[in-house]
Protein backbone atom coordinates (compact mmCIF):
# COMPACT_ATOMS: atom_id res chain seq x y z
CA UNK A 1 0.00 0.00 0.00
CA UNK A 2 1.35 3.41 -1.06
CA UNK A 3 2.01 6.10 1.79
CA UNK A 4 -0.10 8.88 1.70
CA UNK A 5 1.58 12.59 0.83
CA UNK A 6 0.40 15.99 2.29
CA UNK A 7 1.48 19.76 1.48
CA UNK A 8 -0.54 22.48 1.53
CA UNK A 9 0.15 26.03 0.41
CA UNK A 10 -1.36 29.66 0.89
CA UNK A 11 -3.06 30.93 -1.80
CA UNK A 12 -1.24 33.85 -3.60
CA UNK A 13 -2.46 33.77 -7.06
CA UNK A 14 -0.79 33.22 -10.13
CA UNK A 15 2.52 31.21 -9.34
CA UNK A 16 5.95 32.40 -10.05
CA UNK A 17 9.01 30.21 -11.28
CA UNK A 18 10.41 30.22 -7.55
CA UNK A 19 7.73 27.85 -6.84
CA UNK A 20 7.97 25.93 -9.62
CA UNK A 21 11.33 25.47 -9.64
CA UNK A 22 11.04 24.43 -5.28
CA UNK A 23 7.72 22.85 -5.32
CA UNK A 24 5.31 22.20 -8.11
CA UNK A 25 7.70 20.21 -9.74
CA UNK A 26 8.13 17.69 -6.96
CA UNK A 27 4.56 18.00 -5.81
CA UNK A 28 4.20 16.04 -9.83
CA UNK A 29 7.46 13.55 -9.18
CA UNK A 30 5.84 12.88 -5.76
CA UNK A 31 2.49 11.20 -7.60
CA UNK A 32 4.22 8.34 -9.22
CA UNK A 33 5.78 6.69 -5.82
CA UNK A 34 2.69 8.22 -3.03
CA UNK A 35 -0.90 8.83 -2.80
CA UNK A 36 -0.92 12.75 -2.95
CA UNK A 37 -3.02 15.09 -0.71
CA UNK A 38 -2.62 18.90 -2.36
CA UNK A 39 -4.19 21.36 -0.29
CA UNK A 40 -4.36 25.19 -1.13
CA UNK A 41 -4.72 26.80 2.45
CA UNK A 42 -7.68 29.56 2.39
CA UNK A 43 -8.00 29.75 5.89
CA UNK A 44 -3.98 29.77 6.84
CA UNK A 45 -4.49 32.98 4.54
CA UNK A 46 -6.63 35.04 6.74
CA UNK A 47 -4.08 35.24 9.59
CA UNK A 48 -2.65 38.46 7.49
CA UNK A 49 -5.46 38.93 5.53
CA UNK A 50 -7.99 41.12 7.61
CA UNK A 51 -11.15 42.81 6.14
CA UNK A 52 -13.54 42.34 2.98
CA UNK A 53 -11.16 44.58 0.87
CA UNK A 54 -8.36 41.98 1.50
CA UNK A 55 -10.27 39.14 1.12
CA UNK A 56 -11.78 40.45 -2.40
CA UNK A 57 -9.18 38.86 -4.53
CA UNK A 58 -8.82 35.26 -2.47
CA UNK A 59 -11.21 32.96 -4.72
CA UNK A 60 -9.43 34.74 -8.29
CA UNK A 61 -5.78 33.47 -6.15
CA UNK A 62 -7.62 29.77 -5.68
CA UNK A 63 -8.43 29.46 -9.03
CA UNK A 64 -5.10 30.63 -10.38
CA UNK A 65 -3.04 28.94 -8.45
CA UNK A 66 -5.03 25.50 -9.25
CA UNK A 67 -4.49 25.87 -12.65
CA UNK A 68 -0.81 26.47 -12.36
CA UNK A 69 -0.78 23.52 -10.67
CA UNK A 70 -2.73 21.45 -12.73
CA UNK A 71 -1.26 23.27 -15.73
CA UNK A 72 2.09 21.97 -14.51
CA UNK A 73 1.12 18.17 -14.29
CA UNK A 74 -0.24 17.52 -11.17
CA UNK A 75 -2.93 14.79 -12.22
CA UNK A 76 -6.67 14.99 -10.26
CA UNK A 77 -7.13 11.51 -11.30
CA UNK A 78 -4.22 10.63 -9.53
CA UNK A 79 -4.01 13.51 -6.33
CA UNK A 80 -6.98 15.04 -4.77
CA UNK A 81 -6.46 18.30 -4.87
CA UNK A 82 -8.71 20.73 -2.74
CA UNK A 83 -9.62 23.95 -1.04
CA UNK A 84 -9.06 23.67 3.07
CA UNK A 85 -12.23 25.66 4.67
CA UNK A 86 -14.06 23.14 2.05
CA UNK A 87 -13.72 20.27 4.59
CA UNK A 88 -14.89 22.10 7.72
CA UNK A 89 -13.75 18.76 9.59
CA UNK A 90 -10.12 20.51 10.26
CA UNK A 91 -11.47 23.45 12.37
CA UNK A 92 -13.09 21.26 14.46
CA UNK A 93 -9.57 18.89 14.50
CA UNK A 94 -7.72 22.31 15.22
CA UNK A 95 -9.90 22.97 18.01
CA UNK A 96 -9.42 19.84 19.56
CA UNK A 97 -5.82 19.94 19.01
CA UNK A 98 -5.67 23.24 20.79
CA UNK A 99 -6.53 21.67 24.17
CA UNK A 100 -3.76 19.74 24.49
CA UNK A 101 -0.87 21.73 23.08
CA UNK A 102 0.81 23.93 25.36
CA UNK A 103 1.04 27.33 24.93
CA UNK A 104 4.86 28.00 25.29
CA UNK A 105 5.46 25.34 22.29
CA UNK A 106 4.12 28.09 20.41
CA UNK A 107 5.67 30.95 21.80
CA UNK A 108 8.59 29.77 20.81
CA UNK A 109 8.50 29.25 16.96
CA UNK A 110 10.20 31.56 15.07
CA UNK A 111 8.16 32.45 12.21
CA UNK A 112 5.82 33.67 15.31
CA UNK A 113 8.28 35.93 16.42
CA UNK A 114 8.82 36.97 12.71
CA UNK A 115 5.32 37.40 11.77
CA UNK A 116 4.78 40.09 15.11
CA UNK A 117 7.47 42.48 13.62
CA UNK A 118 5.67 42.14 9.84
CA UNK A 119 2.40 42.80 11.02
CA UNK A 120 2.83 44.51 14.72
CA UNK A 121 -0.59 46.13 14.41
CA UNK A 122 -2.39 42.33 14.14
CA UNK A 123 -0.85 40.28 16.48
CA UNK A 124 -4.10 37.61 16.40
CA UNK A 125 -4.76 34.36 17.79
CA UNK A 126 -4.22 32.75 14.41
CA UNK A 127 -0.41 33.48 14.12
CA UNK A 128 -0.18 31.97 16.92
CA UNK A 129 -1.87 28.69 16.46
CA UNK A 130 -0.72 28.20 12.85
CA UNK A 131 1.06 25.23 13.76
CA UNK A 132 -1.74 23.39 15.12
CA UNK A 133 -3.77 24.46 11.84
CA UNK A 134 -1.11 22.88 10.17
CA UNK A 135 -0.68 20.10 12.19
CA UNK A 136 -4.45 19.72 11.66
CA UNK A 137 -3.97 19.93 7.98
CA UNK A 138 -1.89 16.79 7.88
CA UNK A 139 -3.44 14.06 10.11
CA UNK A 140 -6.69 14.99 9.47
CA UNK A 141 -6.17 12.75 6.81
CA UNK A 142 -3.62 10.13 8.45
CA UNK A 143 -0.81 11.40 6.60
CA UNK A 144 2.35 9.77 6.98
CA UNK A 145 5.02 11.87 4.79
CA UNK A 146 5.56 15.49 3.94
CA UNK A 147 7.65 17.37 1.36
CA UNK A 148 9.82 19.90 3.30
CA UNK A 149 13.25 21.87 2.78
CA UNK A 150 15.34 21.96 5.55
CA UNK A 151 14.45 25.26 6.69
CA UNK A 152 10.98 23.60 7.53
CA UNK A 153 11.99 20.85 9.84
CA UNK A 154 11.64 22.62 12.40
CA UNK A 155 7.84 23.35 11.60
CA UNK A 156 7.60 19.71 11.51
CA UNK A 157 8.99 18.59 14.25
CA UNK A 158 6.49 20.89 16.60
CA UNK A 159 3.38 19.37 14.30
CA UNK A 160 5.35 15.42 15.46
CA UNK A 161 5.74 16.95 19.04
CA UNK A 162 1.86 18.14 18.77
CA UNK A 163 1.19 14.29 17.48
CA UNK A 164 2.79 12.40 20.34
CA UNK A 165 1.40 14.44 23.13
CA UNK A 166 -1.70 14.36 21.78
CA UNK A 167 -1.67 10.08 21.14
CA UNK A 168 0.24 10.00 24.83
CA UNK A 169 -2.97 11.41 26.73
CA UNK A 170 -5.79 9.82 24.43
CA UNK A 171 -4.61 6.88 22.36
CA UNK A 172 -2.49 5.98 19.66
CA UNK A 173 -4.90 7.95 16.78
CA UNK A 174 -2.22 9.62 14.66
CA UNK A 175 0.55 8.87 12.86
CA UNK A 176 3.58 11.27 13.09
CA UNK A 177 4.41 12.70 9.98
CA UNK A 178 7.75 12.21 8.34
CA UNK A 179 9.77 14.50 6.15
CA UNK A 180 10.52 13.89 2.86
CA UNK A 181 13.37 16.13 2.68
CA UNK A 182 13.34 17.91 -0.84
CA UNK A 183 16.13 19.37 -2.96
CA UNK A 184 14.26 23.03 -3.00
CA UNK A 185 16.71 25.18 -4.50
CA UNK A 186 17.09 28.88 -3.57
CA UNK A 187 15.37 30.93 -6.17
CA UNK A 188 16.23 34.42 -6.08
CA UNK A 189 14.33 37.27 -7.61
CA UNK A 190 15.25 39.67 -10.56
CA UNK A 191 16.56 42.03 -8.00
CA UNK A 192 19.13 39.24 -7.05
CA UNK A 193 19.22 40.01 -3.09
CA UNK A 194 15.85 38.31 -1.95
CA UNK A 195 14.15 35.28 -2.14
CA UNK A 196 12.09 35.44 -5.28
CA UNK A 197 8.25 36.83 -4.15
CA UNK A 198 5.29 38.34 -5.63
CA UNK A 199 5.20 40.71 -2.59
CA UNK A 200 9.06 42.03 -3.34
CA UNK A 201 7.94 42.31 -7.26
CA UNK A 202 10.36 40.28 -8.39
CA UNK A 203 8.82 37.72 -10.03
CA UNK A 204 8.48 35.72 -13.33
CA UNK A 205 4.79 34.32 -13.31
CA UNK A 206 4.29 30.88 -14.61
CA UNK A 207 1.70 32.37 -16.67
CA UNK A 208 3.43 35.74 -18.25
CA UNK A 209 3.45 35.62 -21.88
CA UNK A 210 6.86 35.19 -23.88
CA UNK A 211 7.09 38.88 -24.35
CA UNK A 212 6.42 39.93 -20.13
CA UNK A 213 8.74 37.81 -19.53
CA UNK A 214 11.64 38.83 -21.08
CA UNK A 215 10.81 42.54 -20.08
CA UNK A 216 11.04 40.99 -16.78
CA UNK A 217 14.09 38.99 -17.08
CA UNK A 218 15.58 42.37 -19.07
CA UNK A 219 15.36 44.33 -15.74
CA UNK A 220 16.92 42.00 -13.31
CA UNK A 221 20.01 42.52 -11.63
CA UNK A 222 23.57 40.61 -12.45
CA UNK A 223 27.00 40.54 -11.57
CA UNK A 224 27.72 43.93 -9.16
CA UNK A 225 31.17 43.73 -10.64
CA UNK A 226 30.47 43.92 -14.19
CA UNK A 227 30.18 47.57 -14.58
CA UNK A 228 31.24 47.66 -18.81
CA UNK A 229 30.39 45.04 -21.59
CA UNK A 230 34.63 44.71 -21.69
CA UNK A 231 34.82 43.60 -18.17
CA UNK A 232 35.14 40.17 -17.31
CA UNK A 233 32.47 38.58 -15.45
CA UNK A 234 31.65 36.17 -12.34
CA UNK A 235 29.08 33.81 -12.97
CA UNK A 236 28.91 32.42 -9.64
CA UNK A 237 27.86 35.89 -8.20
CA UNK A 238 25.41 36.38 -11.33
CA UNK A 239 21.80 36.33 -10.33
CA UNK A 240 20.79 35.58 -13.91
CA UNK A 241 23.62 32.88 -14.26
CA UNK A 242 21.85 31.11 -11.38
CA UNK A 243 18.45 31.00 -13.24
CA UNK A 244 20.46 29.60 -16.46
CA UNK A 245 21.23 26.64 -13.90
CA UNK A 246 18.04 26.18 -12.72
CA UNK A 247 16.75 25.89 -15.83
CA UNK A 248 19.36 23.49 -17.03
CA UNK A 249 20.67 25.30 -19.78
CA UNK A 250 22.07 23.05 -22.22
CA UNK A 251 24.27 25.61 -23.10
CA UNK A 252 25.45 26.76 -19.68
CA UNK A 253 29.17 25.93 -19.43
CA UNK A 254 29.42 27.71 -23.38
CA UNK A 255 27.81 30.97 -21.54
CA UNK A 256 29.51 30.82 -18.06
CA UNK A 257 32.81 30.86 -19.89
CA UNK A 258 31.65 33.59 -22.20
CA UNK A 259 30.95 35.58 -19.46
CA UNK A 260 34.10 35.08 -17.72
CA UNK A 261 36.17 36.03 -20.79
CA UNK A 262 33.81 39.35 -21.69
CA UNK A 263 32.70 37.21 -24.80
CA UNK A 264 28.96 37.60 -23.96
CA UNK A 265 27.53 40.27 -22.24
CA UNK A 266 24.96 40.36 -19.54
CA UNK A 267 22.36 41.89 -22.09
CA UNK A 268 23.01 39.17 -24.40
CA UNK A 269 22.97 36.53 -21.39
CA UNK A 270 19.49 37.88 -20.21
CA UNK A 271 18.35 37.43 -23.82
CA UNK A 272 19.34 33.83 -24.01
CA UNK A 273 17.48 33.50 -20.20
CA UNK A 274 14.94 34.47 -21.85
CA UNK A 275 14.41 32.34 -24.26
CA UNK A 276 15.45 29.17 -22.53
CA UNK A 277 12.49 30.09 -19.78
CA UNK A 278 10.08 30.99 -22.60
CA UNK A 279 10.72 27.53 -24.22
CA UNK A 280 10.50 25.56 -21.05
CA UNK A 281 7.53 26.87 -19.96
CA UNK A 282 5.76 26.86 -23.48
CA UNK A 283 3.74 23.17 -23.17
CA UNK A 284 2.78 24.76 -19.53
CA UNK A 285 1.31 27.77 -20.71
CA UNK A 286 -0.33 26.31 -23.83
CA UNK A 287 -1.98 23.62 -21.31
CA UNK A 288 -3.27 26.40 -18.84
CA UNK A 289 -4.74 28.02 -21.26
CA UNK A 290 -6.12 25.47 -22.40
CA UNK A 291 -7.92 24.99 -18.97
CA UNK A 292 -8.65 28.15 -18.57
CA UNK A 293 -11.06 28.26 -21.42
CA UNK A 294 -13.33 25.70 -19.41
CA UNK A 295 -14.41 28.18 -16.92
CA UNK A 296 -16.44 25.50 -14.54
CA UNK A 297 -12.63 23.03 -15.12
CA UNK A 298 -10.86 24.16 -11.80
CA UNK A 299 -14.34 24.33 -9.87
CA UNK A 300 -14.92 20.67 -10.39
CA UNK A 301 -11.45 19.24 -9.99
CA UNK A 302 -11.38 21.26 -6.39
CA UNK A 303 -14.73 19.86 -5.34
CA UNK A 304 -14.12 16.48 -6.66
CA UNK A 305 -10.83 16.78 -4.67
CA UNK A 306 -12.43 17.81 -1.58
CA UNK A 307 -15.49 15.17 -1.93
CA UNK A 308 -12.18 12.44 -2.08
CA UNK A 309 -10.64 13.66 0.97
CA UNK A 310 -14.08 14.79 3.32
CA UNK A 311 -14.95 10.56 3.46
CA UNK A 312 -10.96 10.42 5.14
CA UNK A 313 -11.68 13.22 7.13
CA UNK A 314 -15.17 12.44 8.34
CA UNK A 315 -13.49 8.81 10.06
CA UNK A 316 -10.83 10.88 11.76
CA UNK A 317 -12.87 13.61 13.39
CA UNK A 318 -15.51 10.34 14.19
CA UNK A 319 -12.33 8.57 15.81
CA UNK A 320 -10.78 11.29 16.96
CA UNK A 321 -14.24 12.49 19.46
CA UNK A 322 -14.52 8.72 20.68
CA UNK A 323 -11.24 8.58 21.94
CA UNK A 324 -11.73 12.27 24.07
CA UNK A 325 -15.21 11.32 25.42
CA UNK A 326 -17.31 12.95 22.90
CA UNK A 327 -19.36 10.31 21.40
């Protein structure tokens, strides 16, 4: 029997190449060896979105981002793939999760401490008890593995801690999660200090069209030492080199050594970024739009996905209020 897979991500529209390159594309290898649970996480979203006018755009950012994902292969006939606050089951999970998780556990967590200084004047309960939300997320459906970089181990590890103490006082229910540590690599954006991010603007959408994209890729930032086309350059410090990498560029140790020797300049280099991302992403685009033509498409693969994963859901919760004295 195949273990079952869970990841989950916020919904922030239209996806950019930085998660492509660290997460859609494993979230499709991760189908042919595991039965794959892909969650897009509506509610995580509202602990920094407050008020109607922030909330106006969130179902447009659902549907986009499921058809980037479905645009890039993953397969609903193969993942259920779903909206969270469509399977009401995990409020009720994170609820009962809350009474037996101590408050200093999260206290503690970094990302808490981080998100106070973001958004000082909303400091709300939800920040705070994002990791039992997530932990929630997971077992809810008796997953077993997740897909994490190593800079979210440590999220996993309180959701495991969560797990045991919770099985300790009321019965072996859960299983605790493993990681399935994932080769994410470091995509930076076009201004080549920051991680790439649609709130920095530094993004190449999945879905821009060959010509946005190279007006993108014509802006971004690359070697701080190349200040003339005569000057030698440093791929290993080039922002745009790094992209060529990701992208596999059958024609990156030709350009690298170009670039070291003056024989291509970083106008020329973007240019030839540009067109190797344009060509990548070309059977992507071509199937998204595709999908995007059948308006009601997305609607029905996200409620077939949740219908899939509710019948899971609906045993756990049933389980889960036995085992505390509720039924």
């Amino acid at each position: 029997m195949r273990k079952r897979v869970f990841s989950g991500a916020r919904p922030t529209g239209r996806q950019h190449i930085g998660n492509y390159l660290g997460a859609i594309q494993n979230y499709v290898s991760l189908q042919d060896e595991y039965d794959c649970i892909y969650c897009i996480v509506d509610i995580h979203a509202l602990t920094t979105l407050q008020g109607r006018n922030d909330v106006s755009t969130l179902q447009d950012n659902i549907r986009e981002m499921a058809l980037d994902w479905l645009a890039a292969g993953i397969d609903p006939e193969r993942s259920a793939i779903f909206v969270q606050s469509h399977v009401p089951q995990v409020m009720e999970l994170h609820t009962l999760l809350s009474m037996t998780t101590p408050l200093n556990w999260l206290m503690r967590v970094p990302t808490f401490k981080e998100k106070i200084k973001m958004q000082p004047q909303n400091v709300n309960y939800g920040l705070l008890g994002y990791p039992v939300l997530m932990t929630a997320d997971i077992i809810l459906y008796k997953a077993e593995v997740v897909p994490v970089g190593e800079d979210q181990l440590a999220h996993l590890e309180l959701a495991r801690e969560i797990v045991r103490r919770f099985n300790f006082l009321y019965g072996n229910i859960f299983p605790e999660p493993q990681a399935k540590l994932t080769l994410v690599p470091l995509i930076l954006g076009l201004d080549g200090a920051q991680k790439m991010s649609k709130q920095l603007n530094n993004e190449i959408e999945l879905a821009a069209t060959p010509e946005e994209t190279t007006r993108r890729i014509m802006t971004a930032y690359t070697d701080p030492a190349r200040k003339y086309r005569s000057d030698p350059g440093h791929p290993e410090k080039c922002n745009v080199l790094s992209l060529h990498r990701a992208f596999h560029s059958a024609k990156l140790e030709e350009i690298e050594s170009e670039c070291r020797s003056a024989a291509i300049g970083c106008v020329e280099c973007k240019k030839l970024l540009a067109q190797e991302i344009n060509e990548a992403l070309a059977p992507l685009r071509d199937r998204r739009n595709e999908l995007a033509s059948r308006p009601r498409y997305v609607k029905e693969v996200l409620e077939d996905g949740a219908n899939r994963v509710r019948v899971i859901a609906r045993d756990t919760i049933r389980e889960t209020r036995e085992h505390m004295g509720l039924a």
